[in-house]
N, C-alpha and C. Protein backbone atom coordinates (compact mmCIF):
# COMPACT_ATOMS: atom_id res chain seq x y z
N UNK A 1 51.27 32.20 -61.23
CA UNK A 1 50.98 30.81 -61.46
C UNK A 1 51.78 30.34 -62.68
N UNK A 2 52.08 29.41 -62.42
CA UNK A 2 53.39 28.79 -63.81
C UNK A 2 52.61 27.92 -64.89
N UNK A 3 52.90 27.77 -66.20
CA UNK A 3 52.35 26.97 -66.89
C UNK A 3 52.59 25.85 -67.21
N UNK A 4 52.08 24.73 -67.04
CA UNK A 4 52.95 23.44 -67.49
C UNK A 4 52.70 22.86 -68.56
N UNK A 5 53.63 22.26 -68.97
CA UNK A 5 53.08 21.24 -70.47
C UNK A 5 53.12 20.29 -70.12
N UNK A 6 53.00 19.20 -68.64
CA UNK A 6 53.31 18.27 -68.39
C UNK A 6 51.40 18.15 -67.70
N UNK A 7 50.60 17.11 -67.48
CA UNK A 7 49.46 17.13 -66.89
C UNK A 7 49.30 16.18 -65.89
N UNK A 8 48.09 16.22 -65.26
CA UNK A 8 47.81 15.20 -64.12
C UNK A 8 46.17 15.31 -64.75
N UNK A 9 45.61 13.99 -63.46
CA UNK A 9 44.51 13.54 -63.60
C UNK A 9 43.90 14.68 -62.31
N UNK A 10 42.27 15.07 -63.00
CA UNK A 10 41.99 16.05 -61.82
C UNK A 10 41.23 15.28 -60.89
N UNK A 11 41.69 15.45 -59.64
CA UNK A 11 40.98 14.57 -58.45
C UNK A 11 39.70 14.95 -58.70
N UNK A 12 39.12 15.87 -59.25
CA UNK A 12 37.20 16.12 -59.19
C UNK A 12 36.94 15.02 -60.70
N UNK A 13 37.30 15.52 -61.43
CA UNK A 13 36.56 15.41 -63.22
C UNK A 13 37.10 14.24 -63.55
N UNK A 14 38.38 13.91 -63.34
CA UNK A 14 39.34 13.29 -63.63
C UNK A 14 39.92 13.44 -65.28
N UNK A 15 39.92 14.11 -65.38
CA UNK A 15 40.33 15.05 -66.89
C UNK A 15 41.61 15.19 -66.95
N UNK A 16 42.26 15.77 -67.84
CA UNK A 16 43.77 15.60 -67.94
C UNK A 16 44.12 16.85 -67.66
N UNK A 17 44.27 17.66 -66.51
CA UNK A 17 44.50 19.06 -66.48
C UNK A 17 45.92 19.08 -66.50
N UNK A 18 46.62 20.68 -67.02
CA UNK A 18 47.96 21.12 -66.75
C UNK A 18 48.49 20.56 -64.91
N UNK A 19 49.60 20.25 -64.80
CA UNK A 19 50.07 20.09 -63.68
C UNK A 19 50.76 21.37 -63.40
N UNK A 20 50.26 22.42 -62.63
CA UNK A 20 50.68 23.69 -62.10
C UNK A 20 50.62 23.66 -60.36
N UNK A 21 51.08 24.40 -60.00
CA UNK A 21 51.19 25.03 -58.92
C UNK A 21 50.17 26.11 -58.68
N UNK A 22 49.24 26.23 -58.31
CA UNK A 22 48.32 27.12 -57.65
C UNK A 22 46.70 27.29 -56.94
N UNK A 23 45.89 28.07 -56.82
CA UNK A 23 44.97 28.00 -55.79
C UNK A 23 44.45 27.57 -56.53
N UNK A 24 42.93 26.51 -55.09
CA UNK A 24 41.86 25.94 -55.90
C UNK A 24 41.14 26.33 -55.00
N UNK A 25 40.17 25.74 -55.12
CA UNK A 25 38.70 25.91 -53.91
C UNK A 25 38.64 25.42 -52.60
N UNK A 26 37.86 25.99 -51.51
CA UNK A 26 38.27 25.41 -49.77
C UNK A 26 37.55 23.96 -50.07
N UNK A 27 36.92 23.63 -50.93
CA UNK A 27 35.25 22.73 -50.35
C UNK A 27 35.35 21.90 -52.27
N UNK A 28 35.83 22.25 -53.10
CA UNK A 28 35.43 21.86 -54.27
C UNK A 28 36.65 21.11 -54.90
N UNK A 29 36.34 19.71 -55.02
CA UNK A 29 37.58 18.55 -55.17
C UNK A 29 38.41 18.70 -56.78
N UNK A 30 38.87 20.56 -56.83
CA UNK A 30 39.07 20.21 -58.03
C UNK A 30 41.09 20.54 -58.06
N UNK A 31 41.48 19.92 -58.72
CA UNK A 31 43.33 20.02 -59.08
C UNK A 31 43.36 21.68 -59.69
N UNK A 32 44.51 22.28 -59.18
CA UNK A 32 44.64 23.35 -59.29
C UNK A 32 44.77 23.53 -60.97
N UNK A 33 45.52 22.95 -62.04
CA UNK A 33 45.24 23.33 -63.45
C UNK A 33 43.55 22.85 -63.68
N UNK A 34 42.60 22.65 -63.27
CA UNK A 34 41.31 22.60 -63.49
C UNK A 34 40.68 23.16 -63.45
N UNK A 35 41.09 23.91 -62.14
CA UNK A 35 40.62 25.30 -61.40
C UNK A 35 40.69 26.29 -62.42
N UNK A 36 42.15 26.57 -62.57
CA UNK A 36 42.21 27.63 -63.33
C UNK A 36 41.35 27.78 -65.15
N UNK A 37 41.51 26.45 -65.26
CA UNK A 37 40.73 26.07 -66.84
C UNK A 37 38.86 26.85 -66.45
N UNK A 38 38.61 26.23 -65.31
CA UNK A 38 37.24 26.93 -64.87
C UNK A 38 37.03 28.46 -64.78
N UNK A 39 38.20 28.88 -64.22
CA UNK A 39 38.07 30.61 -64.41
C UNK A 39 38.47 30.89 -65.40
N UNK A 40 39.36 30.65 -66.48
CA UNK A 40 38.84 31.05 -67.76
C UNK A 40 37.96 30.75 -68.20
N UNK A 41 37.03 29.79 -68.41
CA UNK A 41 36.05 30.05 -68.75
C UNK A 41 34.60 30.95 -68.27
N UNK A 42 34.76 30.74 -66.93
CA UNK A 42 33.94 31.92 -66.01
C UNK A 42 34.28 33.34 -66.48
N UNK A 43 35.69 33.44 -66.94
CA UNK A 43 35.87 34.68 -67.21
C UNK A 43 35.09 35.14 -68.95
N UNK A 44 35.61 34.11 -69.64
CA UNK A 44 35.06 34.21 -70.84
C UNK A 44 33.57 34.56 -71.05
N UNK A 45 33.09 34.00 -69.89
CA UNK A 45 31.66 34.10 -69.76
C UNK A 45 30.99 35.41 -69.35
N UNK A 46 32.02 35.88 -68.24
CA UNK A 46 31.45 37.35 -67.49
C UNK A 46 32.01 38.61 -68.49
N UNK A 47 32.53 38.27 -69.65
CA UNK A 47 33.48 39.12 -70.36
C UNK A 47 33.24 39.14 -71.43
N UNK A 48 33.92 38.27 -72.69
CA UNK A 48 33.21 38.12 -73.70
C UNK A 48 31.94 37.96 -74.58
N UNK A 49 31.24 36.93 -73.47
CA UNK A 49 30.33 36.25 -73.77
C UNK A 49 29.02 37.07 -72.78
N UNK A 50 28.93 38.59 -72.49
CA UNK A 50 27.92 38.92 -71.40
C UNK A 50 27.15 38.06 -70.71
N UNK A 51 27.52 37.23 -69.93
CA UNK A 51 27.20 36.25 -69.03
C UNK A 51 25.66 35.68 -69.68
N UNK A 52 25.74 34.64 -70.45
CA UNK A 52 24.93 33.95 -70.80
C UNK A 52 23.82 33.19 -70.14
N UNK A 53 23.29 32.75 -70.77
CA UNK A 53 22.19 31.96 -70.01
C UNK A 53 22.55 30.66 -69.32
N UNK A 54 23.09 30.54 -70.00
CA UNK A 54 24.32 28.81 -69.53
C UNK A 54 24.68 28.89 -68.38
N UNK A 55 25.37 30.46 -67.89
CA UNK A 55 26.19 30.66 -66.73
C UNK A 55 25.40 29.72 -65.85
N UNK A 56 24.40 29.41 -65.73
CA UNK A 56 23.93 28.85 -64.42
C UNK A 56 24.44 27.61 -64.26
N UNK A 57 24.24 26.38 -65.97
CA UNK A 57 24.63 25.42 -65.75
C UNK A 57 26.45 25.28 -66.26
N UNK A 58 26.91 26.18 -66.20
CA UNK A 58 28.22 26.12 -66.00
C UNK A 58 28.56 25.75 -64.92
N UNK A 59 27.93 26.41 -63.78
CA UNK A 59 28.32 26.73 -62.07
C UNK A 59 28.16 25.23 -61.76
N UNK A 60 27.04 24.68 -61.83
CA UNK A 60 25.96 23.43 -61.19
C UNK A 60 27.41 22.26 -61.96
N UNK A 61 27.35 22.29 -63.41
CA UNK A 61 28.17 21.51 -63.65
C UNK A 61 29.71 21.47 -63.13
N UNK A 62 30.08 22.28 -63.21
CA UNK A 62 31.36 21.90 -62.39
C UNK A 62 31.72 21.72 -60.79
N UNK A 63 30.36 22.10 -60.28
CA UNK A 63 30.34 22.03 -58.84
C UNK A 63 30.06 20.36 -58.68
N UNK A 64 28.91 19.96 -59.33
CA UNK A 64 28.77 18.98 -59.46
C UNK A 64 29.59 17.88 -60.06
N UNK A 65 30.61 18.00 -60.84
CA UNK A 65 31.70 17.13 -61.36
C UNK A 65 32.78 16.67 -60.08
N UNK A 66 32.81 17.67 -59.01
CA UNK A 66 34.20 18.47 -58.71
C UNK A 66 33.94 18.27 -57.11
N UNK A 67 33.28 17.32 -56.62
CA UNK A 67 32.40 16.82 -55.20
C UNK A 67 33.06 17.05 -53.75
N UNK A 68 34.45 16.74 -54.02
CA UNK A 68 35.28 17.32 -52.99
C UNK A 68 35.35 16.10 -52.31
N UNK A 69 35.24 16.26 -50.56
CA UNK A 69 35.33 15.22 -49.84
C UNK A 69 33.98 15.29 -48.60
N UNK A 70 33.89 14.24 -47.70
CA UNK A 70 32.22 14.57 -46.82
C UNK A 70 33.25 15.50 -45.85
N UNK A 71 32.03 16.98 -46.23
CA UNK A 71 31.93 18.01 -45.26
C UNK A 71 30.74 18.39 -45.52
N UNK A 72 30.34 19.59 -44.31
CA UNK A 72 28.74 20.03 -44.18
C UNK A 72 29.46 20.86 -45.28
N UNK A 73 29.93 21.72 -45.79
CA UNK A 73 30.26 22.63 -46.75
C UNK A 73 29.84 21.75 -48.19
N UNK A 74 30.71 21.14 -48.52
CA UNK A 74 31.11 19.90 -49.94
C UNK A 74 29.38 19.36 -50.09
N UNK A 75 28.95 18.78 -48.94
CA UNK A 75 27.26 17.73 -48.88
C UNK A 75 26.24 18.82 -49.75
N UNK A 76 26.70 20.58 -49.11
CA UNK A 76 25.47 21.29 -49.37
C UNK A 76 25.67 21.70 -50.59
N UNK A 77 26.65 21.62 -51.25
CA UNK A 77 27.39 22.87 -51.94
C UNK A 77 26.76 21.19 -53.58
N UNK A 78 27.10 20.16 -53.01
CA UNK A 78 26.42 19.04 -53.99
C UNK A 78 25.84 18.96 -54.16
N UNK A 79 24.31 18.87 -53.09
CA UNK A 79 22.95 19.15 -53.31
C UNK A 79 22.82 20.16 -53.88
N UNK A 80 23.09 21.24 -53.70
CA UNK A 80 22.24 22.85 -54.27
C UNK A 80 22.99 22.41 -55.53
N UNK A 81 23.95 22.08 -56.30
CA UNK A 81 23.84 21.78 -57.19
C UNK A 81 22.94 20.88 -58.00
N UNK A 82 22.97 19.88 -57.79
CA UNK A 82 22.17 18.75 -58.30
C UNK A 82 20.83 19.11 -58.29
N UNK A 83 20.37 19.91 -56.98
CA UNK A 83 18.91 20.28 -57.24
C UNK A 83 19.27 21.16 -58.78
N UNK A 84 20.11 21.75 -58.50
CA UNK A 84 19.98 23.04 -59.76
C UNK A 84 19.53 22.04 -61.17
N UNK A 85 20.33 21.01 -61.22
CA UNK A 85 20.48 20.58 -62.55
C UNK A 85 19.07 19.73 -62.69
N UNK A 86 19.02 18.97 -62.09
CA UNK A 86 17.58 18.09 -61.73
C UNK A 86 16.39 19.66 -62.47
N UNK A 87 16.21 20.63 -61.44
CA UNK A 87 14.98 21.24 -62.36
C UNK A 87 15.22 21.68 -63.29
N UNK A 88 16.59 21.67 -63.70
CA UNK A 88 16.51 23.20 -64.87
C UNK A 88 16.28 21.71 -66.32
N UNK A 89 16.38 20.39 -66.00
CA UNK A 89 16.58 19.67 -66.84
C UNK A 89 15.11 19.01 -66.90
N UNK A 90 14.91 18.64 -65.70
CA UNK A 90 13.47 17.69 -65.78
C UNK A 90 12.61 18.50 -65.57
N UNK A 91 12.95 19.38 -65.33
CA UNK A 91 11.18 20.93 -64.76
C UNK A 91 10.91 21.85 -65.75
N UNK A 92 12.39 21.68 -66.31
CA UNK A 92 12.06 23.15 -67.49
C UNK A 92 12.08 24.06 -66.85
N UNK A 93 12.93 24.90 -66.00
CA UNK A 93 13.05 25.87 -65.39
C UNK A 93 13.71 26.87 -65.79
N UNK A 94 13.55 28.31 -65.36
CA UNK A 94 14.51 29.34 -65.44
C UNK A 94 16.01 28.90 -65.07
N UNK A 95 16.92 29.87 -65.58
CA UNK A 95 18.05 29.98 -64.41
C UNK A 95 17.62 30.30 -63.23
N UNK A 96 16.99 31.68 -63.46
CA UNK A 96 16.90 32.34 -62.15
C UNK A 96 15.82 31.47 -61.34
N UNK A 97 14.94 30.63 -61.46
CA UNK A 97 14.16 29.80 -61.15
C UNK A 97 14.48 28.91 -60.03
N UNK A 98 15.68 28.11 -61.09
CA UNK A 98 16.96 27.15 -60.31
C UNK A 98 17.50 27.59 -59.03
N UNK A 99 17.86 28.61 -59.58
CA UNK A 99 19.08 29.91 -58.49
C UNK A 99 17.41 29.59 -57.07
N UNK A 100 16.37 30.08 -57.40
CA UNK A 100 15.70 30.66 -55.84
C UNK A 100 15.22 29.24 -55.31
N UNK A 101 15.28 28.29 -56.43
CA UNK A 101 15.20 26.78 -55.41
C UNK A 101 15.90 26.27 -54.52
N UNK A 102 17.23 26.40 -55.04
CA UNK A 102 18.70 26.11 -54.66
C UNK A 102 17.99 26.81 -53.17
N UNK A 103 18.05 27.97 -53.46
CA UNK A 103 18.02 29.07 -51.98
C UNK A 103 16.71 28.21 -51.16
N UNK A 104 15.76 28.17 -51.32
CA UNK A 104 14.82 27.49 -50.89
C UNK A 104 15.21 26.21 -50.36
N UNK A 105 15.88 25.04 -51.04
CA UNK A 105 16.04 24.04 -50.57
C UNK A 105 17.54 24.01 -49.84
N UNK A 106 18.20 24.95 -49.68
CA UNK A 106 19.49 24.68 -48.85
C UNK A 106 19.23 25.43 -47.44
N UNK A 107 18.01 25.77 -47.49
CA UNK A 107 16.94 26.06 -45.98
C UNK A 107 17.03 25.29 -45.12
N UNK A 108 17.11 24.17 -45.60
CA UNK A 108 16.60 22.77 -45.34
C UNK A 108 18.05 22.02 -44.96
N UNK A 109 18.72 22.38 -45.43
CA UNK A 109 19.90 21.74 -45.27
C UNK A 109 20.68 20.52 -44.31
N UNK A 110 19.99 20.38 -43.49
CA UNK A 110 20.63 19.66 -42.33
C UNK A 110 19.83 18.49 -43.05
N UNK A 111 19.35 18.02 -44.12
CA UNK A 111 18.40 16.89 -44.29
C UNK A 111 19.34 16.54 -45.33
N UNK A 112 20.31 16.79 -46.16
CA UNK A 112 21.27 16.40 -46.86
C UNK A 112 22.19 15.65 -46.20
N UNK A 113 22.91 14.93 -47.28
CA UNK A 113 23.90 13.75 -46.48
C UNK A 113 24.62 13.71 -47.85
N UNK A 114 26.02 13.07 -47.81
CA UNK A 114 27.09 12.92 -48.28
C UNK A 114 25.97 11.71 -49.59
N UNK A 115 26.52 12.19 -50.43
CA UNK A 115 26.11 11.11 -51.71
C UNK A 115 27.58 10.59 -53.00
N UNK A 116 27.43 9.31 -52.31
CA UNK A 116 29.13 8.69 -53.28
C UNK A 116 28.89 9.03 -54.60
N UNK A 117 29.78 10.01 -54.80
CA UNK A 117 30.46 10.72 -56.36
C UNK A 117 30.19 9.58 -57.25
N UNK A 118 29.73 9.57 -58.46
CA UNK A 118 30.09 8.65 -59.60
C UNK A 118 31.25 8.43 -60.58
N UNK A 119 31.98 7.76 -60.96
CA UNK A 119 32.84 8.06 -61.80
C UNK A 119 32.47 9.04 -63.02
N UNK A 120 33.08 9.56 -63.37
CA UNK A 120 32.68 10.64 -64.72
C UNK A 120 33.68 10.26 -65.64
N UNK A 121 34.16 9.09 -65.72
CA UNK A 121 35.03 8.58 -66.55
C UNK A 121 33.74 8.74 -68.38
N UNK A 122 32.97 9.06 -68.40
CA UNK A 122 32.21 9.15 -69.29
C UNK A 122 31.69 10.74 -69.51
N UNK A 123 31.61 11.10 -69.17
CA UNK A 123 31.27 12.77 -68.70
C UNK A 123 32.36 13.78 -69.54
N UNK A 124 31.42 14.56 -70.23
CA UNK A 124 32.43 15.61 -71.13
C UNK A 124 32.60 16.72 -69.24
N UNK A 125 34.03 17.26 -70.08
CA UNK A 125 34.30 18.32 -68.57
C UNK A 125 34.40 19.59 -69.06
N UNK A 126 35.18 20.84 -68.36
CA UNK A 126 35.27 21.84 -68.76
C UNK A 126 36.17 21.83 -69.08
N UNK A 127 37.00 20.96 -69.74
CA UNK A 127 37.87 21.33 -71.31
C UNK A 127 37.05 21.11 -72.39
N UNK A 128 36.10 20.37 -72.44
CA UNK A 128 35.31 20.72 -73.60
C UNK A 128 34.93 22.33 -73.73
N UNK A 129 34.22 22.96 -72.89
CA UNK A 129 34.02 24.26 -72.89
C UNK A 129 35.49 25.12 -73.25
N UNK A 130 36.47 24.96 -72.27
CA UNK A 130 37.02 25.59 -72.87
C UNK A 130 37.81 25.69 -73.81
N UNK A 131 37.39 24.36 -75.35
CA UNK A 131 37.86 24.58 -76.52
C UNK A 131 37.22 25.36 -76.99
N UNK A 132 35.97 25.68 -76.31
CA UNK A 132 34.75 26.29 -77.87
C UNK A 132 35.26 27.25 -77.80
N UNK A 133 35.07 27.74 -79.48
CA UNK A 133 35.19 29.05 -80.11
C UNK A 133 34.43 30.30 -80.49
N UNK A 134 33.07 30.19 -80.09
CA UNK A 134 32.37 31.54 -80.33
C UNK A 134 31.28 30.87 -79.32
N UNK A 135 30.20 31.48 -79.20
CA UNK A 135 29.24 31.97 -78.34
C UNK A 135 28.21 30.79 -78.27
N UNK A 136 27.93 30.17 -79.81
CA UNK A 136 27.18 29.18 -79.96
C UNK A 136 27.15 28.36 -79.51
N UNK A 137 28.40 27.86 -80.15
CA UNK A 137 29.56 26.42 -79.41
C UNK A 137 28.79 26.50 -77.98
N UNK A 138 29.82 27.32 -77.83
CA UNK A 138 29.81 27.15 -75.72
C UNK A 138 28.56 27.05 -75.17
N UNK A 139 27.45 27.56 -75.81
CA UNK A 139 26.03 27.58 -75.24
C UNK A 139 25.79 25.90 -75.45
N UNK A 140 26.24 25.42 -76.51
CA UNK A 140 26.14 24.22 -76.91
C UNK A 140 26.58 23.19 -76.12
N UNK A 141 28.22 23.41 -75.85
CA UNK A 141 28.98 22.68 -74.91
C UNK A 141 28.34 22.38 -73.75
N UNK A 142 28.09 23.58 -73.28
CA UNK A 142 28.19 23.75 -71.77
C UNK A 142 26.65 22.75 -71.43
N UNK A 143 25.57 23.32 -72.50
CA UNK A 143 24.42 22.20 -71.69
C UNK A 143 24.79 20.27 -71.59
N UNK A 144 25.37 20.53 -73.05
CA UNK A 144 25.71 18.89 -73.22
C UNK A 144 26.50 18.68 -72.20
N UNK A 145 27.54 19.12 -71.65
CA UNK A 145 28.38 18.96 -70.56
C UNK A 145 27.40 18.93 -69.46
N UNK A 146 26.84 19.68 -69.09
CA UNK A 146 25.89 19.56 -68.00
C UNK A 146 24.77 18.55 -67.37
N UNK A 147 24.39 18.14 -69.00
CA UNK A 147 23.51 16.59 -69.15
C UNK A 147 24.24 16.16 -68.68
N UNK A 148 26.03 15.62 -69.47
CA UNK A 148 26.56 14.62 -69.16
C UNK A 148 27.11 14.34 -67.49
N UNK A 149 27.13 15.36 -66.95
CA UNK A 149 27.33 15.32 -65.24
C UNK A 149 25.73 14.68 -64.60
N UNK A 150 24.86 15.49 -64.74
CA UNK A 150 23.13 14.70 -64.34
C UNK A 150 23.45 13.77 -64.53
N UNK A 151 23.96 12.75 -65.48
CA UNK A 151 23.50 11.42 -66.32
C UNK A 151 24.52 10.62 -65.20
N UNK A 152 25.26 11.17 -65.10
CA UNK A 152 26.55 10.36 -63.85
C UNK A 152 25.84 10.29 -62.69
N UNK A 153 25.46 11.38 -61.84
CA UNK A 153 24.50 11.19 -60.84
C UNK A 153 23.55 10.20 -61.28
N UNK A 154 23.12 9.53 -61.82
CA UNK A 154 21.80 9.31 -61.99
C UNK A 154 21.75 7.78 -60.81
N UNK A 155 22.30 7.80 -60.30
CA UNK A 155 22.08 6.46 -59.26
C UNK A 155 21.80 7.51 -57.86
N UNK A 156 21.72 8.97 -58.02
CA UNK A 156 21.08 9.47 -56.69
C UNK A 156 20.13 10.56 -57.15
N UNK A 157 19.35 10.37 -58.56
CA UNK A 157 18.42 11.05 -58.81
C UNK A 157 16.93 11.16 -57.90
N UNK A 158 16.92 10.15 -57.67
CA UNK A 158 15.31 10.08 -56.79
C UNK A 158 15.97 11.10 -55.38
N UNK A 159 17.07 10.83 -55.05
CA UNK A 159 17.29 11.74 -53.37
C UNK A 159 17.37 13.11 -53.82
N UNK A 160 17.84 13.29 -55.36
CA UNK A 160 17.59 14.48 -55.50
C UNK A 160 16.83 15.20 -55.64
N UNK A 161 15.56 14.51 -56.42
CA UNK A 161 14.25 15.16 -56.22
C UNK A 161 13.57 15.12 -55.24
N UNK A 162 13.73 14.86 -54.03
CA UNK A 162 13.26 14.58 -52.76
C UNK A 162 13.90 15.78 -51.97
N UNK A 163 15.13 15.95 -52.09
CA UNK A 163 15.57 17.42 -51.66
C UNK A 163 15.06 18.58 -52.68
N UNK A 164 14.67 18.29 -53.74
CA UNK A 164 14.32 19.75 -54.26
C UNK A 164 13.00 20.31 -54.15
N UNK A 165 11.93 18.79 -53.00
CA UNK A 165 10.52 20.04 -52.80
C UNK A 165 10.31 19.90 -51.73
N UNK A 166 11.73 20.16 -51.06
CA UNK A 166 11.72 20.89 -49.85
C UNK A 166 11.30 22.05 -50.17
């Protein structure tokens, strides 16, 4: 994969990612220098950082930033996010809590429907995360980043809690 110093706007976040050449996701609307900004930090996370507690709303947040286009893949893959973030924010939930709802409510799945993306022109992304510098930071980043994606949804909050007690 090549590095660029030149950037683009990322079709998911709309963030200023490197303009590179390489893989992204089948289902997840994100520009390939975005992508890669996300697995370093996934990596940082499974590596440096012994996979933190955050990891969960790392996942939810960038899945959720990063919406893709309407497919049954993209619809479910949005919901099981959004449920994620919805309890772990308004329920006070575990990760692992989140994680067996998600599983629980994507049971259900055929009751989901395409929900129009919000702009996140306001929304910190995962270049915030991946400036932070030690362990704190990023625990820090990553929730505030995570609010700030919920807070964008928030014109399909009620459908989201309606899918999460399924």
């Amino acid at each position: 994969m090549s590095e660029a110093t030149t950037t683009i706007k990322c079709a998911g976040c709309g963030a200023d990612v490197p303009d590179i050449v390489g893989p992204t996701h089948a289902y997840i609307g994100a520009s390939p220098g975005c992508w890669k900004v996300y697995g370093d930090v996934l990596a940082r996370e499974y590596g440096e950082y012994g996979y933190p507690e955050c990891h969960r709303l790392t996942i939810d947040a960038y899945a959720a930033q990063h919406p893709g286009t309407p497919s049954r893949r993209s619809i479910q893959s949005v919901a099981g996010h959004l449920i994620a973030l919805h309890v772990l924010f308004e329920q006070n939930v575990s990760a692992a809590e989140a994680t067996r709802r998600i599983g629980a409510a994507v049971a259900q799945a055929e009751s989901f429907h395409w929900l129009e993306p919000p702009s996140f022109a306001d929304a910190m992304t995962v270049l915030d995360v991946a400036a932070t510098a030690d362990l704190e930071t990023h625990q820090r980043v990553v929730r505030a980043w995570a609010e700030s994606v919920w807070h964008a949804w928030s014109e399909h909050h009620e459908t989201v809690k309606l899918w999460a007690r399924m």
